[in-house]
Protein backbone atom coordinates (compact mmCIF):
# COMPACT_ATOMS: atom_id res chain seq x y z
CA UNK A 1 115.95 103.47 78.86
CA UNK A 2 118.43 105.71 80.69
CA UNK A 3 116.78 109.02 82.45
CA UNK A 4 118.14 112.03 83.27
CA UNK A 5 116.98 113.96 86.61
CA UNK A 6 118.18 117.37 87.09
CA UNK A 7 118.58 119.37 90.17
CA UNK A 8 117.95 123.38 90.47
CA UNK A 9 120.56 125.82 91.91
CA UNK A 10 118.30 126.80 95.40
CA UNK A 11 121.18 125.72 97.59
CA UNK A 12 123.87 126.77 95.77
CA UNK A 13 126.42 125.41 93.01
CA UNK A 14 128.88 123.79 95.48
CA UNK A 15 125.62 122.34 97.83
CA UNK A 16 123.92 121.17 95.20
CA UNK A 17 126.44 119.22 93.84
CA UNK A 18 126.90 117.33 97.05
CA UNK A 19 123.40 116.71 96.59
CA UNK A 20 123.56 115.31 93.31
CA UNK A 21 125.90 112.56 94.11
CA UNK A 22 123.86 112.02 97.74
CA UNK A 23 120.91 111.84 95.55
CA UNK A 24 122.29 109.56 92.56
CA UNK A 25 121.86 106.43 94.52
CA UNK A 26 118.28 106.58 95.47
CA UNK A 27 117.24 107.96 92.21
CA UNK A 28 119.68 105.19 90.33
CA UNK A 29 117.37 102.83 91.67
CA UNK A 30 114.45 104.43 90.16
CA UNK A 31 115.72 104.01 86.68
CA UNK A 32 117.92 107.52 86.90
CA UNK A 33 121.15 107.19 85.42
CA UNK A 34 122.14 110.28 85.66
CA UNK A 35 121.78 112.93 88.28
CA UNK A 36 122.75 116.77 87.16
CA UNK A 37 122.86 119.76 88.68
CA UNK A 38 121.87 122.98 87.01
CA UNK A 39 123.40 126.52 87.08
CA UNK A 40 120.10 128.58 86.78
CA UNK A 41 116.50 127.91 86.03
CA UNK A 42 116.06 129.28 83.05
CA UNK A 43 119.04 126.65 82.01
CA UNK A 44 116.62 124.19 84.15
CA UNK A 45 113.48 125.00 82.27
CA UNK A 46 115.11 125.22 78.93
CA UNK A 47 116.33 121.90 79.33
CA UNK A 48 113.23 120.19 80.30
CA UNK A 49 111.34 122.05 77.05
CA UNK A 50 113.97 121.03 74.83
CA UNK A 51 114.38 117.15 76.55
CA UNK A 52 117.80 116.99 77.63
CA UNK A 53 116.56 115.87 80.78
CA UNK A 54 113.73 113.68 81.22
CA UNK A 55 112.66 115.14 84.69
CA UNK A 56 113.58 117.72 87.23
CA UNK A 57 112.75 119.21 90.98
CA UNK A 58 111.53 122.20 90.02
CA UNK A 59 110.37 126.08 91.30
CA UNK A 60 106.50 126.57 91.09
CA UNK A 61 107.30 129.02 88.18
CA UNK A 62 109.46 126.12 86.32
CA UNK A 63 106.65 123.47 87.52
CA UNK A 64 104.04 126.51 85.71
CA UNK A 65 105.48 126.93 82.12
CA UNK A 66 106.78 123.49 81.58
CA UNK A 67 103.36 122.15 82.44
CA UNK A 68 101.90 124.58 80.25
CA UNK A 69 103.48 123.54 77.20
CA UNK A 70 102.50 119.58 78.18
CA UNK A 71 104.68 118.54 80.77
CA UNK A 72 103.75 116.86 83.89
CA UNK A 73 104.30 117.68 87.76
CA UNK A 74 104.13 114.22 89.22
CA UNK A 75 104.92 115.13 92.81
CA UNK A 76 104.32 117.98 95.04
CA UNK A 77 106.64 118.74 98.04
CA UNK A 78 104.90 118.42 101.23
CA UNK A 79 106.29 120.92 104.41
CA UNK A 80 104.92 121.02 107.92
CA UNK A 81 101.79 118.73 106.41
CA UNK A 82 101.16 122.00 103.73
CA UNK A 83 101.06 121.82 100.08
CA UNK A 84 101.39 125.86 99.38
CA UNK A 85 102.94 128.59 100.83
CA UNK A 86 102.57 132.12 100.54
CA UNK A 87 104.51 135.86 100.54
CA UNK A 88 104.20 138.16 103.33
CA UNK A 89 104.80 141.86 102.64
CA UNK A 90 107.53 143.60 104.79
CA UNK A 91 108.27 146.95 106.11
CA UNK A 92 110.11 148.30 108.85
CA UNK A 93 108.97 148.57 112.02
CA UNK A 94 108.76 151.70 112.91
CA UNK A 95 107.12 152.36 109.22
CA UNK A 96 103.42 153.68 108.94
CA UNK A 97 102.89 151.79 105.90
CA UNK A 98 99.27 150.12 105.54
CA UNK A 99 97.25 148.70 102.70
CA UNK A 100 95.20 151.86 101.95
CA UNK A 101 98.12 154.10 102.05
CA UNK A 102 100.57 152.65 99.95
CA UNK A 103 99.53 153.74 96.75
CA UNK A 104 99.99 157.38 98.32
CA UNK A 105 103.80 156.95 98.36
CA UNK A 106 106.86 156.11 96.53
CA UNK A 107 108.37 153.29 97.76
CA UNK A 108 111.65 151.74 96.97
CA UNK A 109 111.15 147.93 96.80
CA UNK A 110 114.02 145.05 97.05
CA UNK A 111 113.26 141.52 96.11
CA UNK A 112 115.14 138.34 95.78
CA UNK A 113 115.39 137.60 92.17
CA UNK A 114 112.94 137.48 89.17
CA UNK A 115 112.18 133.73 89.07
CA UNK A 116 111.32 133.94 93.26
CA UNK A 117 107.69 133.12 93.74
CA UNK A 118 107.76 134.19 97.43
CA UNK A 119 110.66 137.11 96.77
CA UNK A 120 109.01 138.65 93.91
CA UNK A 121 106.38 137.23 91.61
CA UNK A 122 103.92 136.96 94.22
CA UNK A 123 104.20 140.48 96.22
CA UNK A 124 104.34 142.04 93.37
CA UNK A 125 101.20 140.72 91.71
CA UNK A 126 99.33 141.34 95.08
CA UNK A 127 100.68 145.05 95.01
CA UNK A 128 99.26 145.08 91.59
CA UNK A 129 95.99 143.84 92.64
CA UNK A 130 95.74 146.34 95.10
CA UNK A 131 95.77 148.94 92.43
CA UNK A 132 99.80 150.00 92.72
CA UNK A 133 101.17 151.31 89.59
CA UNK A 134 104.22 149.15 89.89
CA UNK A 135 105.72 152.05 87.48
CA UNK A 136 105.44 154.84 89.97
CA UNK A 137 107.32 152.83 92.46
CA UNK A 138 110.58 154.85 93.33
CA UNK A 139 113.14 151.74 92.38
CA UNK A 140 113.04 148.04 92.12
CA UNK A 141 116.10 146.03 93.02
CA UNK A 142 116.82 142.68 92.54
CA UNK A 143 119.52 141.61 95.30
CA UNK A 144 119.64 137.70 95.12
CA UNK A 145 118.50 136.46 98.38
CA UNK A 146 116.26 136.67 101.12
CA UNK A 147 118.69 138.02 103.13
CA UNK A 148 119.87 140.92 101.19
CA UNK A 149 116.79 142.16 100.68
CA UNK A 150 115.92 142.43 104.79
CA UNK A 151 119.65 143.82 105.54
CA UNK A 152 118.33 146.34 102.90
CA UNK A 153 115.27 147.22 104.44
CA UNK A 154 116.77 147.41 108.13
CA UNK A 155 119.43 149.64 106.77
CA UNK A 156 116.43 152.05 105.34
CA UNK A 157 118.18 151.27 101.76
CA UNK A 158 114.93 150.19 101.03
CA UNK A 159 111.08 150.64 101.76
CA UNK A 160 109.45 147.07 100.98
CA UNK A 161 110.26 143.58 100.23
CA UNK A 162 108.70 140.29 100.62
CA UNK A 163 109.42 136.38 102.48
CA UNK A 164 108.16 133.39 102.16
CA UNK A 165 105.36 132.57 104.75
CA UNK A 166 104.37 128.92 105.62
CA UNK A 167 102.84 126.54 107.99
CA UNK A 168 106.28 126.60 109.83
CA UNK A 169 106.81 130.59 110.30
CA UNK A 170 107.70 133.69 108.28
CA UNK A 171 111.27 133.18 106.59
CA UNK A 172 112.53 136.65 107.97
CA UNK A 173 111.90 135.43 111.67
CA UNK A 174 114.22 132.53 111.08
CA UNK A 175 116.84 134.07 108.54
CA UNK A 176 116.66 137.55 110.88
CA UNK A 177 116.51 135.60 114.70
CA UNK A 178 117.27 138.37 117.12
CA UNK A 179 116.75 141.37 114.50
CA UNK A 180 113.35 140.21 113.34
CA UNK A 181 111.99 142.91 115.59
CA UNK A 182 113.04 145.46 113.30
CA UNK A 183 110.51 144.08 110.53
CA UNK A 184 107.16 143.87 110.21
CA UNK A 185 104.41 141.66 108.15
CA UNK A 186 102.20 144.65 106.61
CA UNK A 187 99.86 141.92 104.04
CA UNK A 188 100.02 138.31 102.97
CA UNK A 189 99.46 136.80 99.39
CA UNK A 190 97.61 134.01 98.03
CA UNK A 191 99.32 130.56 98.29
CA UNK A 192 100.46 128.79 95.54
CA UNK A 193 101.81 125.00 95.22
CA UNK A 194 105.28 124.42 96.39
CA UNK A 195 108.18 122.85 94.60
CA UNK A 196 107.99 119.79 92.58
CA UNK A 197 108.97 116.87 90.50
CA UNK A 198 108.34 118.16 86.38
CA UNK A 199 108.50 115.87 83.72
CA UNK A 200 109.38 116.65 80.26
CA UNK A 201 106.88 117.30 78.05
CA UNK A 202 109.09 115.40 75.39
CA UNK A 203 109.08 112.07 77.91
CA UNK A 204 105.43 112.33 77.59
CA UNK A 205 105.26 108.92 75.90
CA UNK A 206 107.28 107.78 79.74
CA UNK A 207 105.16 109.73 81.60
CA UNK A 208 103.35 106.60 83.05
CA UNK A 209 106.77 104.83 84.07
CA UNK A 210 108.15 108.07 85.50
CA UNK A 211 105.41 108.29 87.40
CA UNK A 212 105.64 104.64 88.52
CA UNK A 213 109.13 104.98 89.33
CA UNK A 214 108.84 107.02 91.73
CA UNK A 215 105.65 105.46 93.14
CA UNK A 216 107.77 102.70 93.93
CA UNK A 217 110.65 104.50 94.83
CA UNK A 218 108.65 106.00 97.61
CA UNK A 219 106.92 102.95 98.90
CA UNK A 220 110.44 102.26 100.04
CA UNK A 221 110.38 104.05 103.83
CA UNK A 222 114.36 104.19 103.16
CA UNK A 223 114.17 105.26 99.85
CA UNK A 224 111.35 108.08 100.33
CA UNK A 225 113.52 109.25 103.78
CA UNK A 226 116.52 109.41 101.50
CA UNK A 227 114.49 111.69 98.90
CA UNK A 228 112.45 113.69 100.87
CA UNK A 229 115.93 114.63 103.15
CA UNK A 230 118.12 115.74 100.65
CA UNK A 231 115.52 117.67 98.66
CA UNK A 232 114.58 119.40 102.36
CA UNK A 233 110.93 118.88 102.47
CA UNK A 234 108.88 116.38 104.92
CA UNK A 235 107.19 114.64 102.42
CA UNK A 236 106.06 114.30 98.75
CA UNK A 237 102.43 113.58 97.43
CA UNK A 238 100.77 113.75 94.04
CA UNK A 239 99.09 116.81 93.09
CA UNK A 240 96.11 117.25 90.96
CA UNK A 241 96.93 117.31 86.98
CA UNK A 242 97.37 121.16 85.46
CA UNK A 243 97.43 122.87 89.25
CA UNK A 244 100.69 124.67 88.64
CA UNK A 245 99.29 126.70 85.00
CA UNK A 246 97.36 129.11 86.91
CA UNK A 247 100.17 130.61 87.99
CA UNK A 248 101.25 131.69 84.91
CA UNK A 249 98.70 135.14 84.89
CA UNK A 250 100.66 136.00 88.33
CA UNK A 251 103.71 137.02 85.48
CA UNK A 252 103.57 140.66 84.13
């Protein structure tokens, strides 16, 4: 049977279709006829639902719903030997802000984009369970990439915003370098699972081959180089059955 494999749009339209053709030979050999890449991931996750494509590397969020309604996440992305990450909370530097005065004030918050675990669905549920009225905040602006958001905050166009935080670092000392001073980490979230390989929940009667597929595609050390490179992680493992649905209640 010819698959489909579809590729998100984290690096970019014109990177990731580099990718896709870097990619198409490893993944060819895995039964993959086609490799695609994908504009935006609600496009992504509508076309795993529906079963245009038969599998997909996918955001946590993506990984969450289409597991929820029966798909499968058949590989987890491994990074500096972790299987999570989390979101640190920023503020400026010079900033007062703590955890048991922030409900006192109103804050003007910039985050990366809605479907961002680590730019917006995670700080924002930890503000939330910290007992911030995410209504009373003073704004909320999406601004489409980590970046923005900490040029906003060292400019004092904004009050908050989040990063992604893992075994490696905190993403605004690398994206920032010698302005990372200006920042500061004020809390941390929970971690959740990183990105991953989604199946279809309508190739759930090809489940078991996709999964052996890539079992053997990765038992190749040239092959699993290959994959694990161009998707930018160190490594890929198989996760526990149903461990992305939990972060569905993270949504509001």
């Amino acid at each position: 049977m010819s698959l489909c494999f579809a590729l998100p749009p984290s690096l970019g339209v014109r990177n990731v279709r580099a990718l896709a053709r870097q990619f198409a030979g490893v993944l060819y050999e895995a039964g993959f006829s086609t490799v695609v890449p994908v504009n935006s991931y609600e496009l992504l996750e509508r076309s795993l639902l529906a079963g245009e494509v038969h599998a997909a590397w996918g955001p946590p969020m993506v990984c969450a719903r289409v597991e929820d309604a029966g798909g499968n996440v058949v590989l987890r992305a491994l990074r500096n030997g972790s299987a999570s990450y989390r979101s640190a909370l920023l503020c400026r530097s010079n900033d007062n802000l703590q955890l048991d005065n922030i409900g006192a004030r109103r804050l003007r918050a910039v985050w990366v984009d809605k479907h961002s675990m680590g730019g917006y669905i995670m700080p924002r549920h930890h503000l939330r369970s910290l007992g911030v009225d995410m209504s009373k905040l003073e704004s909320e602006t999406l601004l489409g990439s980590y970046e923005a958001c900490f040029h906003a905050l060292m400019e004092c166009d904004a009050d908050i915003t989040a990063s992604y935080a893992n075994a490696k670092g905190i993403g605004y000392v690398e994206l920032c370098k010698d302005e990372a001073f200006h920042l500061r980490t004020f809390a941390y979230t929970a971690e959740c699972p990183n990105d991953g390989v989604i199946v279809s929940p309508r190739a759930t009667g090809e489940d078991l081959g996709i999964r052996e597929r890539f079992a053997k595609l990765l038992a190749q050390p040239e092959h699993r180089a290959i994959f694990c490179t161009s998707l930018g992680v160190d490594d890929m493992e198989e996760p526990p059955r149903g461990s992305y649905r939990a972060l569905l209640k993270l949504v509001v």
